[in-house]
N, C-alpha and C. Protein backbone atom coordinates (compact mmCIF):
# COMPACT_ATOMS: atom_id res chain seq x y z
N UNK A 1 19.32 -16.17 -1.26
CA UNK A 1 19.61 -16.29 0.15
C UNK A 1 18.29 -16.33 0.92
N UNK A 2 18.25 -17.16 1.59
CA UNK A 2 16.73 -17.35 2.52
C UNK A 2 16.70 -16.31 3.85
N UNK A 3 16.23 -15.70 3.78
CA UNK A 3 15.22 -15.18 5.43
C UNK A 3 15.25 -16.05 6.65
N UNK A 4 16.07 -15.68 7.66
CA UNK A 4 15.40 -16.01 8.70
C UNK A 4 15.45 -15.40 9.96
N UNK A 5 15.52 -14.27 10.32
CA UNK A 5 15.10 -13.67 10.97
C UNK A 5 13.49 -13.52 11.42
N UNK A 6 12.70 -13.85 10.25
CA UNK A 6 11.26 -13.55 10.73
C UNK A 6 10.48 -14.60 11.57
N UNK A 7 11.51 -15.78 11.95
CA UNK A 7 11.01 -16.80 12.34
C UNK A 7 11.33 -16.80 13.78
N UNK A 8 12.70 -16.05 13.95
CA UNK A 8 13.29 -16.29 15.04
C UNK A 8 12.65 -14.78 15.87
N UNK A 9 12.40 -13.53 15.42
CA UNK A 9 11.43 -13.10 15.85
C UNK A 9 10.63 -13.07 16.57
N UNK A 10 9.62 -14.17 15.31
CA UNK A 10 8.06 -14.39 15.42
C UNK A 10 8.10 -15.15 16.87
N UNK A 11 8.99 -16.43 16.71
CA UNK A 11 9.46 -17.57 17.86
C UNK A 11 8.91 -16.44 19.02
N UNK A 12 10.04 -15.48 19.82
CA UNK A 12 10.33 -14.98 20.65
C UNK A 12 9.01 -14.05 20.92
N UNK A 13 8.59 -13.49 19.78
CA UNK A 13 7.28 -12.33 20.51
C UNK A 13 6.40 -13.28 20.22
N UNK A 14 5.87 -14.61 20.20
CA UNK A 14 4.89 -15.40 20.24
C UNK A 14 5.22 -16.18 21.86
N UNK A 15 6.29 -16.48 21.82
CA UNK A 15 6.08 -17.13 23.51
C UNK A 15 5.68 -15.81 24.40
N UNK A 16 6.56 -14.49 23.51
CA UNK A 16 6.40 -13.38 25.00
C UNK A 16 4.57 -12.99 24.94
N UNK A 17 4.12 -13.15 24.01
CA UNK A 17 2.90 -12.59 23.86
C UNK A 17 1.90 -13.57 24.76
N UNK A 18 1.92 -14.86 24.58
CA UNK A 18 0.90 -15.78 24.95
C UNK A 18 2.02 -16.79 25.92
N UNK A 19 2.37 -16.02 27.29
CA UNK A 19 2.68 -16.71 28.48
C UNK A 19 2.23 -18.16 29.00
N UNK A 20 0.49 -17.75 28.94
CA UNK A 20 -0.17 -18.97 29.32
C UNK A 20 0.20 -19.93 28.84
N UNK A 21 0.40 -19.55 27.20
CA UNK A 21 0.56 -21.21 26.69
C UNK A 21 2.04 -21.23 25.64
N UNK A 22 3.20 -20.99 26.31
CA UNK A 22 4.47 -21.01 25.85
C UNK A 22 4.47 -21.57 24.39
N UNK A 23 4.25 -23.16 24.34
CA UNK A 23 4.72 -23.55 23.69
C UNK A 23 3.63 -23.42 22.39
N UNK A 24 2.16 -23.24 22.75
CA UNK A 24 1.59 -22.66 21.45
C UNK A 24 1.94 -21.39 21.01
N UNK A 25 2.35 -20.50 21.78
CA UNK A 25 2.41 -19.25 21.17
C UNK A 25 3.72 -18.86 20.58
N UNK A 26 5.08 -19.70 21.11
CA UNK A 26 6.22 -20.11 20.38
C UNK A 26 5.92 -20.48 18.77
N UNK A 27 5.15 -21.54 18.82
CA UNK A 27 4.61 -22.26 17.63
C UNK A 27 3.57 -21.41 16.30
N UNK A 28 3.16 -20.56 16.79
CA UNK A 28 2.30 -19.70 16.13
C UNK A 28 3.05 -18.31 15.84
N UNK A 29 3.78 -17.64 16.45
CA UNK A 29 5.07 -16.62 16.25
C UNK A 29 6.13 -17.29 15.26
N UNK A 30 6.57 -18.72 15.26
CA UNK A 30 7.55 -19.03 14.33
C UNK A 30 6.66 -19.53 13.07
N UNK A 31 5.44 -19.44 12.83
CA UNK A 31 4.46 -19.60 12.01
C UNK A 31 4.16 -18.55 11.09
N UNK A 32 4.26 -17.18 11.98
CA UNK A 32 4.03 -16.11 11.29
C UNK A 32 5.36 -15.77 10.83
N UNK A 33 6.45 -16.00 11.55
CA UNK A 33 7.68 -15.18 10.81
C UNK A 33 7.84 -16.19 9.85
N UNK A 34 7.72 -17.48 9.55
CA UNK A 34 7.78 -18.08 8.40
C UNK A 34 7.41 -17.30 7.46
N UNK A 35 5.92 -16.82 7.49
CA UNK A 35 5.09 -16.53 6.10
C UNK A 35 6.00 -15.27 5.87
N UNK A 36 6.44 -14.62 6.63
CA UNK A 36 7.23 -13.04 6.19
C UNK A 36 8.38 -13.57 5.40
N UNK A 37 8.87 -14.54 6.13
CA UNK A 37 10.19 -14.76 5.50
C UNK A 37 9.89 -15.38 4.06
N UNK A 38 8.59 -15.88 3.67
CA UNK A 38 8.98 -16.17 2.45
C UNK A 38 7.45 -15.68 1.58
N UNK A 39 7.83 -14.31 1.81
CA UNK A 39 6.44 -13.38 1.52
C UNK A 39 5.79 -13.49 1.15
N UNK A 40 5.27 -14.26 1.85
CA UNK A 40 3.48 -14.32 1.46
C UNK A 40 2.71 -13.26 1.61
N UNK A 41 3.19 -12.09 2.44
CA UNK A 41 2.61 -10.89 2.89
C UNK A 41 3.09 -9.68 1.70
N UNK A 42 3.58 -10.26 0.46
CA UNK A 42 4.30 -8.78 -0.55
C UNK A 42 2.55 -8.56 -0.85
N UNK A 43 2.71 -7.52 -1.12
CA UNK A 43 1.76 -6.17 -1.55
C UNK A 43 1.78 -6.46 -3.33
N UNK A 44 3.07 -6.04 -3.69
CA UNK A 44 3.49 -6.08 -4.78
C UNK A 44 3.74 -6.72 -5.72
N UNK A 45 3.73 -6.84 -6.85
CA UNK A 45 3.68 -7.98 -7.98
C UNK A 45 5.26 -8.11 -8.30
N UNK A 46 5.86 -9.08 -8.51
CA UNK A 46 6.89 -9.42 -8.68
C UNK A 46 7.24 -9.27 -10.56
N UNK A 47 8.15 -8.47 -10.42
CA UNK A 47 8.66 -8.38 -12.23
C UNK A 47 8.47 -9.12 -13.00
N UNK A 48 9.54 -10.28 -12.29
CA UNK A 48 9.92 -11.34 -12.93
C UNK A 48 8.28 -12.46 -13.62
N UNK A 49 7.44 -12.52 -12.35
CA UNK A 49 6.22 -13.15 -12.91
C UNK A 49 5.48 -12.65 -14.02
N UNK A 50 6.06 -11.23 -13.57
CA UNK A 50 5.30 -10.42 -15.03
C UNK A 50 5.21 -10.52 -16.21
N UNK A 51 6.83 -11.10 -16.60
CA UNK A 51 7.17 -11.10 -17.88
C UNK A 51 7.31 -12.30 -17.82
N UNK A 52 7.16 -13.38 -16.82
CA UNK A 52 6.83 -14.97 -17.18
C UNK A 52 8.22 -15.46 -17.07
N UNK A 53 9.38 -15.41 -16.18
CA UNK A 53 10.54 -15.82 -16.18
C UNK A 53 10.93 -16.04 -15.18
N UNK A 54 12.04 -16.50 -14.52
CA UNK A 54 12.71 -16.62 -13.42
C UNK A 54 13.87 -15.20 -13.32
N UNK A 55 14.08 -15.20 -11.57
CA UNK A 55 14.87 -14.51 -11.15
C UNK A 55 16.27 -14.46 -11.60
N UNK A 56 16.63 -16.06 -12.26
CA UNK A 56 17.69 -16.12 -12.78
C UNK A 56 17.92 -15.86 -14.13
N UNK A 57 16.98 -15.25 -14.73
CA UNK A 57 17.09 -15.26 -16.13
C UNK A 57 18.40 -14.33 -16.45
N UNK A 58 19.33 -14.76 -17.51
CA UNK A 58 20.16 -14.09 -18.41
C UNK A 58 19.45 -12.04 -18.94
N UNK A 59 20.12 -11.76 -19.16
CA UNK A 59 19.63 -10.40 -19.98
C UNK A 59 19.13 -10.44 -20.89
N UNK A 60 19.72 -11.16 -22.14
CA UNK A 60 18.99 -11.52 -23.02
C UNK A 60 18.02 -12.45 -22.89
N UNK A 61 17.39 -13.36 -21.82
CA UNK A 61 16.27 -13.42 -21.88
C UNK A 61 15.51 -13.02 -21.35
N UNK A 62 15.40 -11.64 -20.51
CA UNK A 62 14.57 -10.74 -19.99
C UNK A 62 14.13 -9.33 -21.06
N UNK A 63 15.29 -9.38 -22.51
CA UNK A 63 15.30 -8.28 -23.24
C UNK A 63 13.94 -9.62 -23.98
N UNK A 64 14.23 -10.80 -24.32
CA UNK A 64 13.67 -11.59 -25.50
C UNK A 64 12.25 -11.59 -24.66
N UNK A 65 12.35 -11.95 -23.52
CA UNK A 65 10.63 -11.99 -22.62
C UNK A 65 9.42 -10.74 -23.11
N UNK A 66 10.71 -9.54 -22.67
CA UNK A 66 9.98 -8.05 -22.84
C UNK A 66 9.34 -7.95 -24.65
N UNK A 67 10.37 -8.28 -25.19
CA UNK A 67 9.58 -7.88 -27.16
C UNK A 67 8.98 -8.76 -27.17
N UNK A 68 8.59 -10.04 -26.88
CA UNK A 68 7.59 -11.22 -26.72
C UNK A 68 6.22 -10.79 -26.66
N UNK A 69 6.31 -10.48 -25.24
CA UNK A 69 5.31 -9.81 -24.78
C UNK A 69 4.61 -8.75 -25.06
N UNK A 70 5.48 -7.28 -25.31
CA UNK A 70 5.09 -6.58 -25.75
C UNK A 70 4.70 -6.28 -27.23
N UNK A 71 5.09 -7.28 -28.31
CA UNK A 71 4.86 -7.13 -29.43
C UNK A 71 3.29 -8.04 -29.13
N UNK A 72 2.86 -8.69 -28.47
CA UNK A 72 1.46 -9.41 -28.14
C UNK A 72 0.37 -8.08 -27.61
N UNK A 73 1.01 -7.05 -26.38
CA UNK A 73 0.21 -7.00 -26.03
C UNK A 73 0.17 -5.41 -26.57
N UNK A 74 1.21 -4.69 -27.40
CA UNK A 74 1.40 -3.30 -27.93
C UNK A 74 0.02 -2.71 -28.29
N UNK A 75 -0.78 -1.73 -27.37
CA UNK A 75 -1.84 -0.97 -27.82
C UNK A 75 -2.15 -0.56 -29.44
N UNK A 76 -0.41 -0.53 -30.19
CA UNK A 76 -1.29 -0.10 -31.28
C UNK A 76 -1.56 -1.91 -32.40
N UNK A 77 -1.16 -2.61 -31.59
CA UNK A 77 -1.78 -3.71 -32.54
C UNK A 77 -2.94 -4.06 -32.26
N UNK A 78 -3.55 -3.57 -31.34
CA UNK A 78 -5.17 -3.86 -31.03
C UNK A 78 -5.80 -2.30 -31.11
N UNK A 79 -5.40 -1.67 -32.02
CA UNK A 79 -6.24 -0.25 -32.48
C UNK A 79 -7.23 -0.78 -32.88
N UNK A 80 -7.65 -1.42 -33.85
CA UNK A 80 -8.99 -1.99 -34.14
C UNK A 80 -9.39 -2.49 -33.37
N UNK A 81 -9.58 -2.80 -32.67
CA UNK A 81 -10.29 -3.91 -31.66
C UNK A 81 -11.26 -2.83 -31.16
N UNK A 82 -11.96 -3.87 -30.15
CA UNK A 82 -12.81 -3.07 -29.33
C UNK A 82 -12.49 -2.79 -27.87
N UNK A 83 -13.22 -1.74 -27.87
CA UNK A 83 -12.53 -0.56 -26.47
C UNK A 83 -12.57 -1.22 -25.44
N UNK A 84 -12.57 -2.35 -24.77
CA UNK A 84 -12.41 -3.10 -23.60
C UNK A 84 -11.29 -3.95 -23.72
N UNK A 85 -11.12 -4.73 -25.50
CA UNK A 85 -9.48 -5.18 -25.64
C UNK A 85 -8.50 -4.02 -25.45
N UNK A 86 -8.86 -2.88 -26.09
CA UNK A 86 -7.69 -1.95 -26.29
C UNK A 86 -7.48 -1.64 -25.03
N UNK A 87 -8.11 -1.16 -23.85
CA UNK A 87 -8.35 -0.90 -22.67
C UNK A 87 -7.38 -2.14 -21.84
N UNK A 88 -7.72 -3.16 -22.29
CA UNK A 88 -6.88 -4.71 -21.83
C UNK A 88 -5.24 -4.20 -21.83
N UNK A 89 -5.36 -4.06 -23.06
CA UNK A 89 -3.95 -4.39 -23.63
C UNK A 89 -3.14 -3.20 -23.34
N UNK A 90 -3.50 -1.79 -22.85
CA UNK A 90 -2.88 -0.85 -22.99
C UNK A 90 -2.44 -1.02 -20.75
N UNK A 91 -3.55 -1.56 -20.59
CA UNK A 91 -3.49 -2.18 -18.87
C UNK A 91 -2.12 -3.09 -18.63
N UNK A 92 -2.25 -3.83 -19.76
CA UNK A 92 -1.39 -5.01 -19.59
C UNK A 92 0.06 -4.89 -19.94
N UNK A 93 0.10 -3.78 -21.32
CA UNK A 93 1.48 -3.31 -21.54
C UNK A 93 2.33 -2.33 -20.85
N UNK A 94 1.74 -1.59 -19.86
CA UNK A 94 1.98 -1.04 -18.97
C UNK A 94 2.88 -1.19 -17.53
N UNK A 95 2.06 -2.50 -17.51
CA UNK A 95 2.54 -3.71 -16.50
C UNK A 95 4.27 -4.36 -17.08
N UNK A 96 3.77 -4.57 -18.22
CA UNK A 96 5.47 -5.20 -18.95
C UNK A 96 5.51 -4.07 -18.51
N UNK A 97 5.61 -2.60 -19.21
CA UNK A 97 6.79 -1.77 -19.40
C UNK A 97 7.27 -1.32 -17.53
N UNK A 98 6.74 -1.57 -16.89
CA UNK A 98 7.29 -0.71 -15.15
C UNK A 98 7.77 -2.45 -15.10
N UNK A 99 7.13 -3.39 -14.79
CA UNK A 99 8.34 -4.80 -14.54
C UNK A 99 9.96 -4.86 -15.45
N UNK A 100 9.34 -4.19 -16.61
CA UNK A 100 11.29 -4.31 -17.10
C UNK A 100 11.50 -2.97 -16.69
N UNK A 101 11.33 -2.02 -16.25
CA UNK A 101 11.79 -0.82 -15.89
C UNK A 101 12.59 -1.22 -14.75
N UNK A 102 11.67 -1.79 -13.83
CA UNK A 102 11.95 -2.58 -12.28
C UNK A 102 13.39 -3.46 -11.96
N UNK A 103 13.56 -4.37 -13.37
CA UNK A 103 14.25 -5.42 -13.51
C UNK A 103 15.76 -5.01 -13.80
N UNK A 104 15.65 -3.97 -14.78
CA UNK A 104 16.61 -3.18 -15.46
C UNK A 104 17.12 -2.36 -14.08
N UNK A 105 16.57 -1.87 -13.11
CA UNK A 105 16.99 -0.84 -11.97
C UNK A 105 17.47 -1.74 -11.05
N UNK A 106 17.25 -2.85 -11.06
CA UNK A 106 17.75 -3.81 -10.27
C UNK A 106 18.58 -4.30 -10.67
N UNK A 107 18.96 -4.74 -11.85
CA UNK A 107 19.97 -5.20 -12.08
C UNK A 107 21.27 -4.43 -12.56
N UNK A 108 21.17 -3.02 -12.56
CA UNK A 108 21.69 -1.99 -13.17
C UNK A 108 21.49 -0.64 -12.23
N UNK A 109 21.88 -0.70 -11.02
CA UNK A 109 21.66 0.58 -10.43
C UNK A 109 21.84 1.77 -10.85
N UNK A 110 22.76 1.98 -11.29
CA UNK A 110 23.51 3.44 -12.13
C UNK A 110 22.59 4.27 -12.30
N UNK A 111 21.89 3.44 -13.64
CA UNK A 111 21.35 4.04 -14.78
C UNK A 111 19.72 4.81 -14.14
């Protein structure tokens, strides 16, 4: 479902803000509520990019994404390595494990 409130907003406190020039400041308020509405402003890393999939993915291919991944990036398969891979990989599997944590709470409130 698309956003649009941030446009219609932006519209309204951009003309109210910049009187002088209505129709630029209309134009620059429905400019900014654009970018909200299609967040360009998140903070946050999105799950789904995490594990390399779409929003629409099935379960089983968010369970098949997660052992993919994590059998690549599992700290103890880079025990040998050196302490900046292991350091990598223990960074990176981390990341999988809170994005399917994320994905799973979202799609599964209950639990």
């Amino acid at each position: 479902m698309s956003r649009w409130y941030g446009k219609l907003l932006g519209f309204f406190a951009g003309a109210a803000l910049m009187r002088a020039e209505p129709p630029a400041g209309a134009l620059i308020g429905l400019l900014v509520g654009h970018a909200f509405d299609a967040d360009w402003f998140r903070l946050r890393d999105d799950p789904y990019r995490v594990l390399g999939i779409t929003d629409e993915a099935s379960d089983a291919q968010i369970d098949q994404a997660y052992r993919r991944l994590m059998s690549q990036y599992h700290p103890d398969k880079v025990a040998t390595a050196a302490p900046e891979l292991r350091r990598r990989a223990e960074e990176r599997s981390r990341a999988i494990n809170t994005a399917y944590d994320r994905i799973r709470l979202l799609r599964n409130p209950r639990k």
